[in-house]
PDB file of N, CA and C in Angstrom:
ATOM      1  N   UNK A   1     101.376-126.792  17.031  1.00  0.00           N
ATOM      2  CA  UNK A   1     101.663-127.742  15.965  1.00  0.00           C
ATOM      3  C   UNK A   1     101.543-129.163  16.491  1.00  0.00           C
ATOM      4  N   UNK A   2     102.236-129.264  17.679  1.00  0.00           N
ATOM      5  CA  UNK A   2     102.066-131.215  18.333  1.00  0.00           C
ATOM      6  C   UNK A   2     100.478-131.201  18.582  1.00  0.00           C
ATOM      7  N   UNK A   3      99.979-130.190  19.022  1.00  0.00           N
ATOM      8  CA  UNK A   3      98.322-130.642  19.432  1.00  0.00           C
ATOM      9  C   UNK A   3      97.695-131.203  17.902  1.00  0.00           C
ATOM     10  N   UNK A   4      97.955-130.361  16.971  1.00  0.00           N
ATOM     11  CA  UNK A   4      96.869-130.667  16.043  1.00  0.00           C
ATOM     12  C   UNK A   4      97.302-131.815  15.735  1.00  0.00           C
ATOM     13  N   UNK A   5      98.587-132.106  15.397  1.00  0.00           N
ATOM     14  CA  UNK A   5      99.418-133.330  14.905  1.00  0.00           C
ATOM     15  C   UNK A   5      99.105-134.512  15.747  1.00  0.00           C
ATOM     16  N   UNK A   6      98.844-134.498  17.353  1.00  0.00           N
ATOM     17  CA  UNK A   6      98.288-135.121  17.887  1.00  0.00           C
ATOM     18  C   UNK A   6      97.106-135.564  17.798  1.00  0.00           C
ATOM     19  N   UNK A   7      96.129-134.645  17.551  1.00  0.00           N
ATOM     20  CA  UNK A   7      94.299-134.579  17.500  1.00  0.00           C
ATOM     21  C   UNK A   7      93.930-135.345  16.009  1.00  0.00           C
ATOM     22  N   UNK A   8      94.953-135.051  15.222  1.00  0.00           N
ATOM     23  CA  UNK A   8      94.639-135.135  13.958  1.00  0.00           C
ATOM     24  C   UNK A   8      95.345-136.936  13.971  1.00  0.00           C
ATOM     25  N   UNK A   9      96.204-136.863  14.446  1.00  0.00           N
ATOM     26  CA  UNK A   9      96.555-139.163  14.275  1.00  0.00           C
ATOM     27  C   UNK A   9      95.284-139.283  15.101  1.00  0.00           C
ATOM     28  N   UNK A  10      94.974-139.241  16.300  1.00  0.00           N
ATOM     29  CA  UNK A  10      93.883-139.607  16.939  1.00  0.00           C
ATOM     30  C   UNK A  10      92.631-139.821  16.249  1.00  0.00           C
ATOM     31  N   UNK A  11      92.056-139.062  15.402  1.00  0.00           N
ATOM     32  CA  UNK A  11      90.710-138.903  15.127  1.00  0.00           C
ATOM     33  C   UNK A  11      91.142-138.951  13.789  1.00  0.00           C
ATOM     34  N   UNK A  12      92.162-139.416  13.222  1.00  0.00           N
ATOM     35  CA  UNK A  12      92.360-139.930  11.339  1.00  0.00           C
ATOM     36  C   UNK A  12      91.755-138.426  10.724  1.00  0.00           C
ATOM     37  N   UNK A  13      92.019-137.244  11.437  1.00  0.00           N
ATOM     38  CA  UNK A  13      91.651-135.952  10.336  1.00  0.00           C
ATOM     39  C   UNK A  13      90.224-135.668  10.903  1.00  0.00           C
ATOM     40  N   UNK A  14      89.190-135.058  10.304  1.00  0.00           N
ATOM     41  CA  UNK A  14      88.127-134.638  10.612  1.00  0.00           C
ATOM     42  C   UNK A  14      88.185-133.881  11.460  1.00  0.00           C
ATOM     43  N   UNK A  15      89.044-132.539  11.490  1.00  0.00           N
ATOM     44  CA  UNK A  15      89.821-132.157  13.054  1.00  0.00           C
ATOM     45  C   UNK A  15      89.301-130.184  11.913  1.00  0.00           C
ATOM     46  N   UNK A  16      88.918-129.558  12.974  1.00  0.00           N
ATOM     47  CA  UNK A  16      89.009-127.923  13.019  1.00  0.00           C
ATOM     48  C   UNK A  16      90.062-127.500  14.055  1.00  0.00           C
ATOM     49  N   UNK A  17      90.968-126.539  13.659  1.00  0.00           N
ATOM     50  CA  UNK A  17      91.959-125.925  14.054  1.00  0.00           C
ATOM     51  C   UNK A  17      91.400-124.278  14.154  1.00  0.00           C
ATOM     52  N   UNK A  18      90.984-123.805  15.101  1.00  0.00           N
ATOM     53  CA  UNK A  18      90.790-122.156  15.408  1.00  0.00           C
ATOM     54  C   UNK A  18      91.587-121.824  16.027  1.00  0.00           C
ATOM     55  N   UNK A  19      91.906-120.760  15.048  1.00  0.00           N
ATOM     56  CA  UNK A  19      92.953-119.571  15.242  1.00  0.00           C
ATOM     57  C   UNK A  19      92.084-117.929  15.858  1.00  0.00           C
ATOM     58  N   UNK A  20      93.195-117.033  16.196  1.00  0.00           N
ATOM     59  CA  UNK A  20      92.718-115.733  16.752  1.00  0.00           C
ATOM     60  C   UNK A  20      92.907-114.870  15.425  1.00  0.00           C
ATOM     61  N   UNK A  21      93.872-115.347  14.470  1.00  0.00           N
ATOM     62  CA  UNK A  21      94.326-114.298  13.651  1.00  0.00           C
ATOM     63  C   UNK A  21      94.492-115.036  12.213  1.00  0.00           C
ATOM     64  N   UNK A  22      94.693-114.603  11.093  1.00  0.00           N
ATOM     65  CA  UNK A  22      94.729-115.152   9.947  1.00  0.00           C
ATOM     66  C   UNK A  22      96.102-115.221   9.534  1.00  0.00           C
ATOM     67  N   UNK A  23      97.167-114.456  10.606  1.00  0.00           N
ATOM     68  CA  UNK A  23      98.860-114.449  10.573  1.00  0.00           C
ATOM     69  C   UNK A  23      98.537-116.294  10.874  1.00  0.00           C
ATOM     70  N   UNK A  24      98.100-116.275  11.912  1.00  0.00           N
ATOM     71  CA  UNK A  24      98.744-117.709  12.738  1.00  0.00           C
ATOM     72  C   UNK A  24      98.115-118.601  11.488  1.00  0.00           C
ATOM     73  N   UNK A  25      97.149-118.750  11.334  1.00  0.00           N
ATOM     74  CA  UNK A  25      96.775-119.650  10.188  1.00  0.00           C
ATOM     75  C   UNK A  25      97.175-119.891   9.227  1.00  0.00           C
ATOM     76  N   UNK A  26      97.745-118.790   8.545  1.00  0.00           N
ATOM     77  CA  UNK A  26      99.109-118.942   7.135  1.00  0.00           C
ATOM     78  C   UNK A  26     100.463-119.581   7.554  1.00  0.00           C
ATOM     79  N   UNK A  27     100.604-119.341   9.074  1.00  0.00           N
ATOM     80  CA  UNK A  27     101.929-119.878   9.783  1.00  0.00           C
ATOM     81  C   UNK A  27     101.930-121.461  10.028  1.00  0.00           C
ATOM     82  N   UNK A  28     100.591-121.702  10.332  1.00  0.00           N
ATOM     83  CA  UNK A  28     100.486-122.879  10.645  1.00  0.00           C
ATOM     84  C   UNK A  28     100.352-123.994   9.806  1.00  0.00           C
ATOM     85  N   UNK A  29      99.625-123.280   8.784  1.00  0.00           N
ATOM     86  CA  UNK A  29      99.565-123.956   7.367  1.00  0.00           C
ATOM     87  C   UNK A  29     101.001-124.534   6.948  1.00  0.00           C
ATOM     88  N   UNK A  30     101.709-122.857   6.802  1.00  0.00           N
ATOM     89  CA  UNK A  30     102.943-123.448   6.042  1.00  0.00           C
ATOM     90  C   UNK A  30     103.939-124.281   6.892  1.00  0.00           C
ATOM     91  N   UNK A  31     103.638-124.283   8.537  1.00  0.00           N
ATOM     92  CA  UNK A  31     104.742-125.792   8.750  1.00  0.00           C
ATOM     93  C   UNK A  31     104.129-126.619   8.545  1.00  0.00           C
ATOM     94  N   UNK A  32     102.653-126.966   8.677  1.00  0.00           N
ATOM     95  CA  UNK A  32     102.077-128.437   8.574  1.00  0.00           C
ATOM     96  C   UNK A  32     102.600-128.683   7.120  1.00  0.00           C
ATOM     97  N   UNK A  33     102.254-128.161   6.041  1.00  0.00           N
ATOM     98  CA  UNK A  33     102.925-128.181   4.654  1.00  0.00           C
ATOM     99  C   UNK A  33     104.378-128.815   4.414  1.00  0.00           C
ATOM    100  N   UNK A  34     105.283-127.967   5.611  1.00  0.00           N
ATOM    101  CA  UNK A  34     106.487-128.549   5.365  1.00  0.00           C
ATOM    102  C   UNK A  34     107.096-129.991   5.928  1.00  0.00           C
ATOM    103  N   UNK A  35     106.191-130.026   6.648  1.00  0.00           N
ATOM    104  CA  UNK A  35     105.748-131.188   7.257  1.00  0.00           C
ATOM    105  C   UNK A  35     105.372-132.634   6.608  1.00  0.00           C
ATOM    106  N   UNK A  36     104.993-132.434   5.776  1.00  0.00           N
ATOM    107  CA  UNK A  36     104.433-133.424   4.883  1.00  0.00           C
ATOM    108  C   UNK A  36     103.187-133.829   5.125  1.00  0.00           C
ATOM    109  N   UNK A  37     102.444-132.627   5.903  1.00  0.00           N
ATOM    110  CA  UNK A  37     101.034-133.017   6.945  1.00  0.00           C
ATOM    111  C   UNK A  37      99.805-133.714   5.656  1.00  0.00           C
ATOM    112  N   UNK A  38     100.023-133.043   4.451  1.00  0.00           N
ATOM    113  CA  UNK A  38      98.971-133.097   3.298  1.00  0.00           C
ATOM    114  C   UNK A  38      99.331-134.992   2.678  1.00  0.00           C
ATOM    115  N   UNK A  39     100.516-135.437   2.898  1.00  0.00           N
ATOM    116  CA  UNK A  39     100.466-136.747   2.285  1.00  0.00           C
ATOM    117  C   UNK A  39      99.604-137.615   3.049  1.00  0.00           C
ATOM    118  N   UNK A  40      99.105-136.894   4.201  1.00  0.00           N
ATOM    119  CA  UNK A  40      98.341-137.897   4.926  1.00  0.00           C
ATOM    120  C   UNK A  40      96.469-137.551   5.155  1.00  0.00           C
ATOM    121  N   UNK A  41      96.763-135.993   5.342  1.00  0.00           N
ATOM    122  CA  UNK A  41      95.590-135.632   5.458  1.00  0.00           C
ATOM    123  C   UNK A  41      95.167-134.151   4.625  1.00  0.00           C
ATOM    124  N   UNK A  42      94.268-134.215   4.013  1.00  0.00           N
ATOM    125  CA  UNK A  42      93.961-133.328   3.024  1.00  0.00           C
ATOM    126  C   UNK A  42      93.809-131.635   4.217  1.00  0.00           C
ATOM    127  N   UNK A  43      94.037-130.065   3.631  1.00  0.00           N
ATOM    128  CA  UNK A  43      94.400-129.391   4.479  1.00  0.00           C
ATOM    129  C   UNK A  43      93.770-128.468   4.096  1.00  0.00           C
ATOM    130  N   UNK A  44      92.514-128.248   4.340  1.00  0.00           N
ATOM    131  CA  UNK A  44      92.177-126.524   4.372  1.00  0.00           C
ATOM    132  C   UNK A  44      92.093-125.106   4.687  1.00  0.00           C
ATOM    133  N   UNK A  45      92.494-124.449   4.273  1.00  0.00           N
ATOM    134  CA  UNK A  45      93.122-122.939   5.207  1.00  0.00           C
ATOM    135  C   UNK A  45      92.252-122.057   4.578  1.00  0.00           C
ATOM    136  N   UNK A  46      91.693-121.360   5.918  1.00  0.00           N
ATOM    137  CA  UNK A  46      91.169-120.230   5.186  1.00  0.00           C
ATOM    138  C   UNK A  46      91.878-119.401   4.954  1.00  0.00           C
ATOM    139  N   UNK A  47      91.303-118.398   3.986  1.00  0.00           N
ATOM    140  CA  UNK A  47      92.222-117.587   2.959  1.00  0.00           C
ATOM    141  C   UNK A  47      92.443-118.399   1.278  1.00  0.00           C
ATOM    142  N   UNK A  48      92.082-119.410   1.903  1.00  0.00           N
ATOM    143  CA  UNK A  48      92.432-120.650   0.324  1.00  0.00           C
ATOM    144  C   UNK A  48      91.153-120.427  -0.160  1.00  0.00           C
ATOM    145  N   UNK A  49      90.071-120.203   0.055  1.00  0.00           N
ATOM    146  CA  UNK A  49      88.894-120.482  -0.509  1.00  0.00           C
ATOM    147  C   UNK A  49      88.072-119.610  -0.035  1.00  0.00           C
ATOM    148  N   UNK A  50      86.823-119.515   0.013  1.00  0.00           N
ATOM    149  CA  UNK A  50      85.795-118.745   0.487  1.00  0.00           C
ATOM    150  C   UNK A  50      85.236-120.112   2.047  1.00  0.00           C
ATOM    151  N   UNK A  51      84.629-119.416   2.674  1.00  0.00           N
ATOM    152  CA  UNK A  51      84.218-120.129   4.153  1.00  0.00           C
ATOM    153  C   UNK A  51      82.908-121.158   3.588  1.00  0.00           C
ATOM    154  N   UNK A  52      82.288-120.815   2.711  1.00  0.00           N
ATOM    155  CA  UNK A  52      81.632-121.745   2.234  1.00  0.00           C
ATOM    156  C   UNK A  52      82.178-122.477   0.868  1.00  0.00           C
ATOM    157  N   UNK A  53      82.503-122.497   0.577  1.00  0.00           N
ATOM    158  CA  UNK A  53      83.718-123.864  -0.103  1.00  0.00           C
ATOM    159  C   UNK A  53      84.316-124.668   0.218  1.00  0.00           C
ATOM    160  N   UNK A  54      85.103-123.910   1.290  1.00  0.00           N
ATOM    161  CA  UNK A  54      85.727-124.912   2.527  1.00  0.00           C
ATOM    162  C   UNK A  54      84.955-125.520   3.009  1.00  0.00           C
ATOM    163  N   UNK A  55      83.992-124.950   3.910  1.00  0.00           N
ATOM    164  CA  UNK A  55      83.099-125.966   4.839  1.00  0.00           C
ATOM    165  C   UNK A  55      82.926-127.408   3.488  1.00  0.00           C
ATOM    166  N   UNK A  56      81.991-126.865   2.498  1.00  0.00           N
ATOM    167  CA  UNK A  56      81.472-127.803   1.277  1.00  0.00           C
ATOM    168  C   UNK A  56      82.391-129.102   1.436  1.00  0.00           C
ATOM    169  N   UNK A  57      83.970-128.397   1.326  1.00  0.00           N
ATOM    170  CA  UNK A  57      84.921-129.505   1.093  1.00  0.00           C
ATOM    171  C   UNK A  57      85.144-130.441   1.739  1.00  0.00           C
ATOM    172  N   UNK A  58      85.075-129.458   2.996  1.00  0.00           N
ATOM    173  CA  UNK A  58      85.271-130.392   4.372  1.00  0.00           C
ATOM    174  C   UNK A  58      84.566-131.401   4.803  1.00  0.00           C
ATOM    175  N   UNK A  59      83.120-131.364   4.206  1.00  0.00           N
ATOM    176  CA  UNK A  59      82.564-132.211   4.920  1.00  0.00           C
ATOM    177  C   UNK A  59      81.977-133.360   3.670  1.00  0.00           C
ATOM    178  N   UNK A  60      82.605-132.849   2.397  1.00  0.00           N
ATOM    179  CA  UNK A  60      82.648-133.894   1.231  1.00  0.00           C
ATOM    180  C   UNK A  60      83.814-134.703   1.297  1.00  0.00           C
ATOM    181  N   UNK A  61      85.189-134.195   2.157  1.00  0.00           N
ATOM    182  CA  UNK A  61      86.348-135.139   2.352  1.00  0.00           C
ATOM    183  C   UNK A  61      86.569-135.503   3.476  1.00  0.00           C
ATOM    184  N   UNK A  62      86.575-136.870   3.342  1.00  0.00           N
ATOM    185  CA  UNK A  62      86.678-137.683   4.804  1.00  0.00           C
ATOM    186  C   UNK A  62      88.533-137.292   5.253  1.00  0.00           C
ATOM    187  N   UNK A  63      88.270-137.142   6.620  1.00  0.00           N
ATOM    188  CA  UNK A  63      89.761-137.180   6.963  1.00  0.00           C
ATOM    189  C   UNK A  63      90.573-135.758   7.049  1.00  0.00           C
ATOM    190  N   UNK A  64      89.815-134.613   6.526  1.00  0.00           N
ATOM    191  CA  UNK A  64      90.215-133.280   6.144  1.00  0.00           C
ATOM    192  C   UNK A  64      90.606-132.653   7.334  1.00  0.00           C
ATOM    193  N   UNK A  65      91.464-131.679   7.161  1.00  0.00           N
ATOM    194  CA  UNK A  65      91.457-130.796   8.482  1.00  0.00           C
ATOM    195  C   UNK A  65      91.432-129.747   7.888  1.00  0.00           C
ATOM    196  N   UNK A  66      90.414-128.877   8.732  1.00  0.00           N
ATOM    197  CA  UNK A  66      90.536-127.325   8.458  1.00  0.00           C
ATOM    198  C   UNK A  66      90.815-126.403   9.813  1.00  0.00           C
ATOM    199  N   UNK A  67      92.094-125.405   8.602  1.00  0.00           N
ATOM    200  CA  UNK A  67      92.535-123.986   9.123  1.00  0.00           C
ATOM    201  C   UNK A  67      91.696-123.124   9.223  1.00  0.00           C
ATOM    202  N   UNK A  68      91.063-122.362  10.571  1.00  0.00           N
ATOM    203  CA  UNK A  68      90.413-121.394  10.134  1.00  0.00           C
ATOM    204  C   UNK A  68      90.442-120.146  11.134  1.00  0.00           C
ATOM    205  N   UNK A  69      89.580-119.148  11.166  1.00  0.00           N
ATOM    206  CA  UNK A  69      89.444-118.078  12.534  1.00  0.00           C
ATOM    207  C   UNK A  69      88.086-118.177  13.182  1.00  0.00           C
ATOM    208  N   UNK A  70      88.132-116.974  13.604  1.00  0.00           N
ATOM    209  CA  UNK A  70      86.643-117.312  14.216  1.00  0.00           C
ATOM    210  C   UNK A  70      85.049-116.886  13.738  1.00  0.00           C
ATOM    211  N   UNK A  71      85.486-116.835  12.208  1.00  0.00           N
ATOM    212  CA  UNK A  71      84.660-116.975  11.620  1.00  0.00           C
ATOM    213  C   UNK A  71      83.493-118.482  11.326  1.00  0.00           C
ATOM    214  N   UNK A  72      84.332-119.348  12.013  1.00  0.00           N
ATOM    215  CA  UNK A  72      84.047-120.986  11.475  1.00  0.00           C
ATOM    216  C   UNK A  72      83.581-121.250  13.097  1.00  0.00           C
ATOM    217  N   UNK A  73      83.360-120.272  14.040  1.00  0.00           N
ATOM    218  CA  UNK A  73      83.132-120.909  15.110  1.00  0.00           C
ATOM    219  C   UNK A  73      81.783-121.253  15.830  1.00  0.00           C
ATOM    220  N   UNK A  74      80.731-119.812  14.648  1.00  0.00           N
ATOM    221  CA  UNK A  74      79.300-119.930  15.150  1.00  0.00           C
ATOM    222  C   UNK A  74      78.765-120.299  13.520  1.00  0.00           C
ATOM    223  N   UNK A  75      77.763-121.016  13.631  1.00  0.00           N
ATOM    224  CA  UNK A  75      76.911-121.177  12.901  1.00  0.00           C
ATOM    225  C   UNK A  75      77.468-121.719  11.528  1.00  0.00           C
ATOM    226  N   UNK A  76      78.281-122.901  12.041  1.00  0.00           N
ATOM    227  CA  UNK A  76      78.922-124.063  11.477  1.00  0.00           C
ATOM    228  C   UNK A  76      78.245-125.653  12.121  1.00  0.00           C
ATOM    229  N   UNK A  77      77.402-125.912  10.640  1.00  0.00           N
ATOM    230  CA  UNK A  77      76.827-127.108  10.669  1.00  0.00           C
ATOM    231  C   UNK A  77      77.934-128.053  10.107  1.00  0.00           C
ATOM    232  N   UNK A  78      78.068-129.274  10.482  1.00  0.00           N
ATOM    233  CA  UNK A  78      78.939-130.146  10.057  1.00  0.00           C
ATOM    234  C   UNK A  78      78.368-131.594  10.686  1.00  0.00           C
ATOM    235  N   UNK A  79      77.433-132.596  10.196  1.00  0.00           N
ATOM    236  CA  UNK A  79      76.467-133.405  10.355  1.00  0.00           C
ATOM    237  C   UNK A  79      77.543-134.677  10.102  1.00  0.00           C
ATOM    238  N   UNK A  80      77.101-135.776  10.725  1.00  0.00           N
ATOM    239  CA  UNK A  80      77.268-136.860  10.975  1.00  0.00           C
ATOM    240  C   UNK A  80      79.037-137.019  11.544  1.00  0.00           C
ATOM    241  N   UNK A  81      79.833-137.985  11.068  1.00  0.00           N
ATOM    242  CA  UNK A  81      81.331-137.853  11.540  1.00  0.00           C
ATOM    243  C   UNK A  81      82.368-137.201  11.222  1.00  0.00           C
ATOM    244  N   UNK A  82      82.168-136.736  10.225  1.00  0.00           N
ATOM    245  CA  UNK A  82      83.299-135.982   9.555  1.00  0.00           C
ATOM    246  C   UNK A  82      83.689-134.702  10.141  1.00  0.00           C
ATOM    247  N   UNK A  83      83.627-134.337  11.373  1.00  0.00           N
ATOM    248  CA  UNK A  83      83.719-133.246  12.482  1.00  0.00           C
ATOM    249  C   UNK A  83      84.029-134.312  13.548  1.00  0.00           C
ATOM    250  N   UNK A  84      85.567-134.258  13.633  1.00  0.00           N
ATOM    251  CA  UNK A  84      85.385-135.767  14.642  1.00  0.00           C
ATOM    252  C   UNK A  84      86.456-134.811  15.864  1.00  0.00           C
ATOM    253  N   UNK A  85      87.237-133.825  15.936  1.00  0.00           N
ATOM    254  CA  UNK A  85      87.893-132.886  16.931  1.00  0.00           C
ATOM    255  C   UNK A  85      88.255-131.505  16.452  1.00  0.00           C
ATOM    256  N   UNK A  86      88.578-130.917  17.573  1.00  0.00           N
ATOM    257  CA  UNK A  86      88.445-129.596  17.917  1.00  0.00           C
ATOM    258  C   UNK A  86      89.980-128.878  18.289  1.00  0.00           C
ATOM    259  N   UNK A  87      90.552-127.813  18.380  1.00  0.00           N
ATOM    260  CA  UNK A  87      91.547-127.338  18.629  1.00  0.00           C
ATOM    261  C   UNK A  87      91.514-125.955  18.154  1.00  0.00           C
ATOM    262  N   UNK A  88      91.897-125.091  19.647  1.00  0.00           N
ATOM    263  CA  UNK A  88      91.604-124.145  19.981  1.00  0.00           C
ATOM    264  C   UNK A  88      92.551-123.841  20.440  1.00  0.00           C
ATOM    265  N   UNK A  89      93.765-122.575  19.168  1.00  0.00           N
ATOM    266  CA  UNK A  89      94.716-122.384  19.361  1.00  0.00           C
ATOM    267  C   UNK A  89      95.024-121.303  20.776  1.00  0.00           C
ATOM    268  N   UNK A  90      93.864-120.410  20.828  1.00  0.00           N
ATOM    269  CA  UNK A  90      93.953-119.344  21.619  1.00  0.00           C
ATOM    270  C   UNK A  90      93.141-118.817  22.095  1.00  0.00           C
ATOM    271  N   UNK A  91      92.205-118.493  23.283  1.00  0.00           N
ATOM    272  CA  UNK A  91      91.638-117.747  23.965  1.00  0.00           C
ATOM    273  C   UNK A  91      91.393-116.301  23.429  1.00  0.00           C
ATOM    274  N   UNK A  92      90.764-115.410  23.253  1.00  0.00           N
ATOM    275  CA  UNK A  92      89.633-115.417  23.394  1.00  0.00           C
ATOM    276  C   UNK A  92      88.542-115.404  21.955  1.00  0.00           C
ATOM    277  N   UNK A  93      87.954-116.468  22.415  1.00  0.00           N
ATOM    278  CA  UNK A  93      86.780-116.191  21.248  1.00  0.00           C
ATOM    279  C   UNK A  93      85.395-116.056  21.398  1.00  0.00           C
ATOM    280  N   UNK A  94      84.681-115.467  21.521  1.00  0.00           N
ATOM    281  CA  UNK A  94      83.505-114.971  21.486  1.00  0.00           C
ATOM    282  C   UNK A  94      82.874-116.228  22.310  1.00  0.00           C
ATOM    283  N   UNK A  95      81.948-115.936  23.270  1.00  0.00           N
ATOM    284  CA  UNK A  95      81.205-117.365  23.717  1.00  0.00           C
ATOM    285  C   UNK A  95      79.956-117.196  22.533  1.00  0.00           C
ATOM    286  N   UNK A  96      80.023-118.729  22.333  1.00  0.00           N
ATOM    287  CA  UNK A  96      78.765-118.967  21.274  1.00  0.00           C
ATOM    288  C   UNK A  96      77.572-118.407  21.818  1.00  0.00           C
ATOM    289  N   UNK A  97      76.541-117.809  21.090  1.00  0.00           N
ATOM    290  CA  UNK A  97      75.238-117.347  21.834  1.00  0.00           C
ATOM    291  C   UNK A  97      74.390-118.446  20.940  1.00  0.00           C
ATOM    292  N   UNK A  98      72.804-118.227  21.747  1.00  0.00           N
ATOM    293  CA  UNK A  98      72.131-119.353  21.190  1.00  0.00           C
ATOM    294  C   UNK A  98      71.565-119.168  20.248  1.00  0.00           C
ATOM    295  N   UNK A  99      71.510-120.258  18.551  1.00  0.00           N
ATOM    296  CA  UNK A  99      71.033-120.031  17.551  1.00  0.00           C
ATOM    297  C   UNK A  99      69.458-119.052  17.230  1.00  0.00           C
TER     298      UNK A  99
END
């Protein structure tokens, strides 16, 4: 929770959060939520949407952070700044292979 909260003042949002499991991502959601994380920065979780909606959103809203697994980890385009950090709740995830 302090990393993303950290990553996310740093870089004003534009921040991906990968998770191992879709438990931790509903968990994480709901403290950032209680948090008041959304008055500042808009919050996408997967499970909220389909993986292509989200992405759509994400990279139509400046400042966004998205919840996700490791579904969002290969063959996720996200062009110019609006992909501005990274956070990587847990080990192990697949090493990327080449496109």
């Amino acid at each position: 929770i302090d990393a993303i909260l950290d990553v996310a003042d740093a870089s004003d949002g534009g921040l991906f959060a990968l998770f191992t499991s879709h438990k931790d991502v509903r968990l994480m959601a709901a403290e950032l939520r209680a948090r008041g994380f959304e008055r500042r920065w808009p919050l996408l979780v997967h499970g909220e949407g389909s993986r292509d909606t989200l992405l759509e959103r994400f990279r139509a809203t400046p400042g966004s952070v998205l919840l996700g697994t490791a579904s969002f980890w290969e063959g996720v385009d996200v062009p110019g700044d609006a992909l501005r950090g990274l956070v990587i709740a847990k080990l192990p995830f697949k090493v990327p292979g080449p496109a």
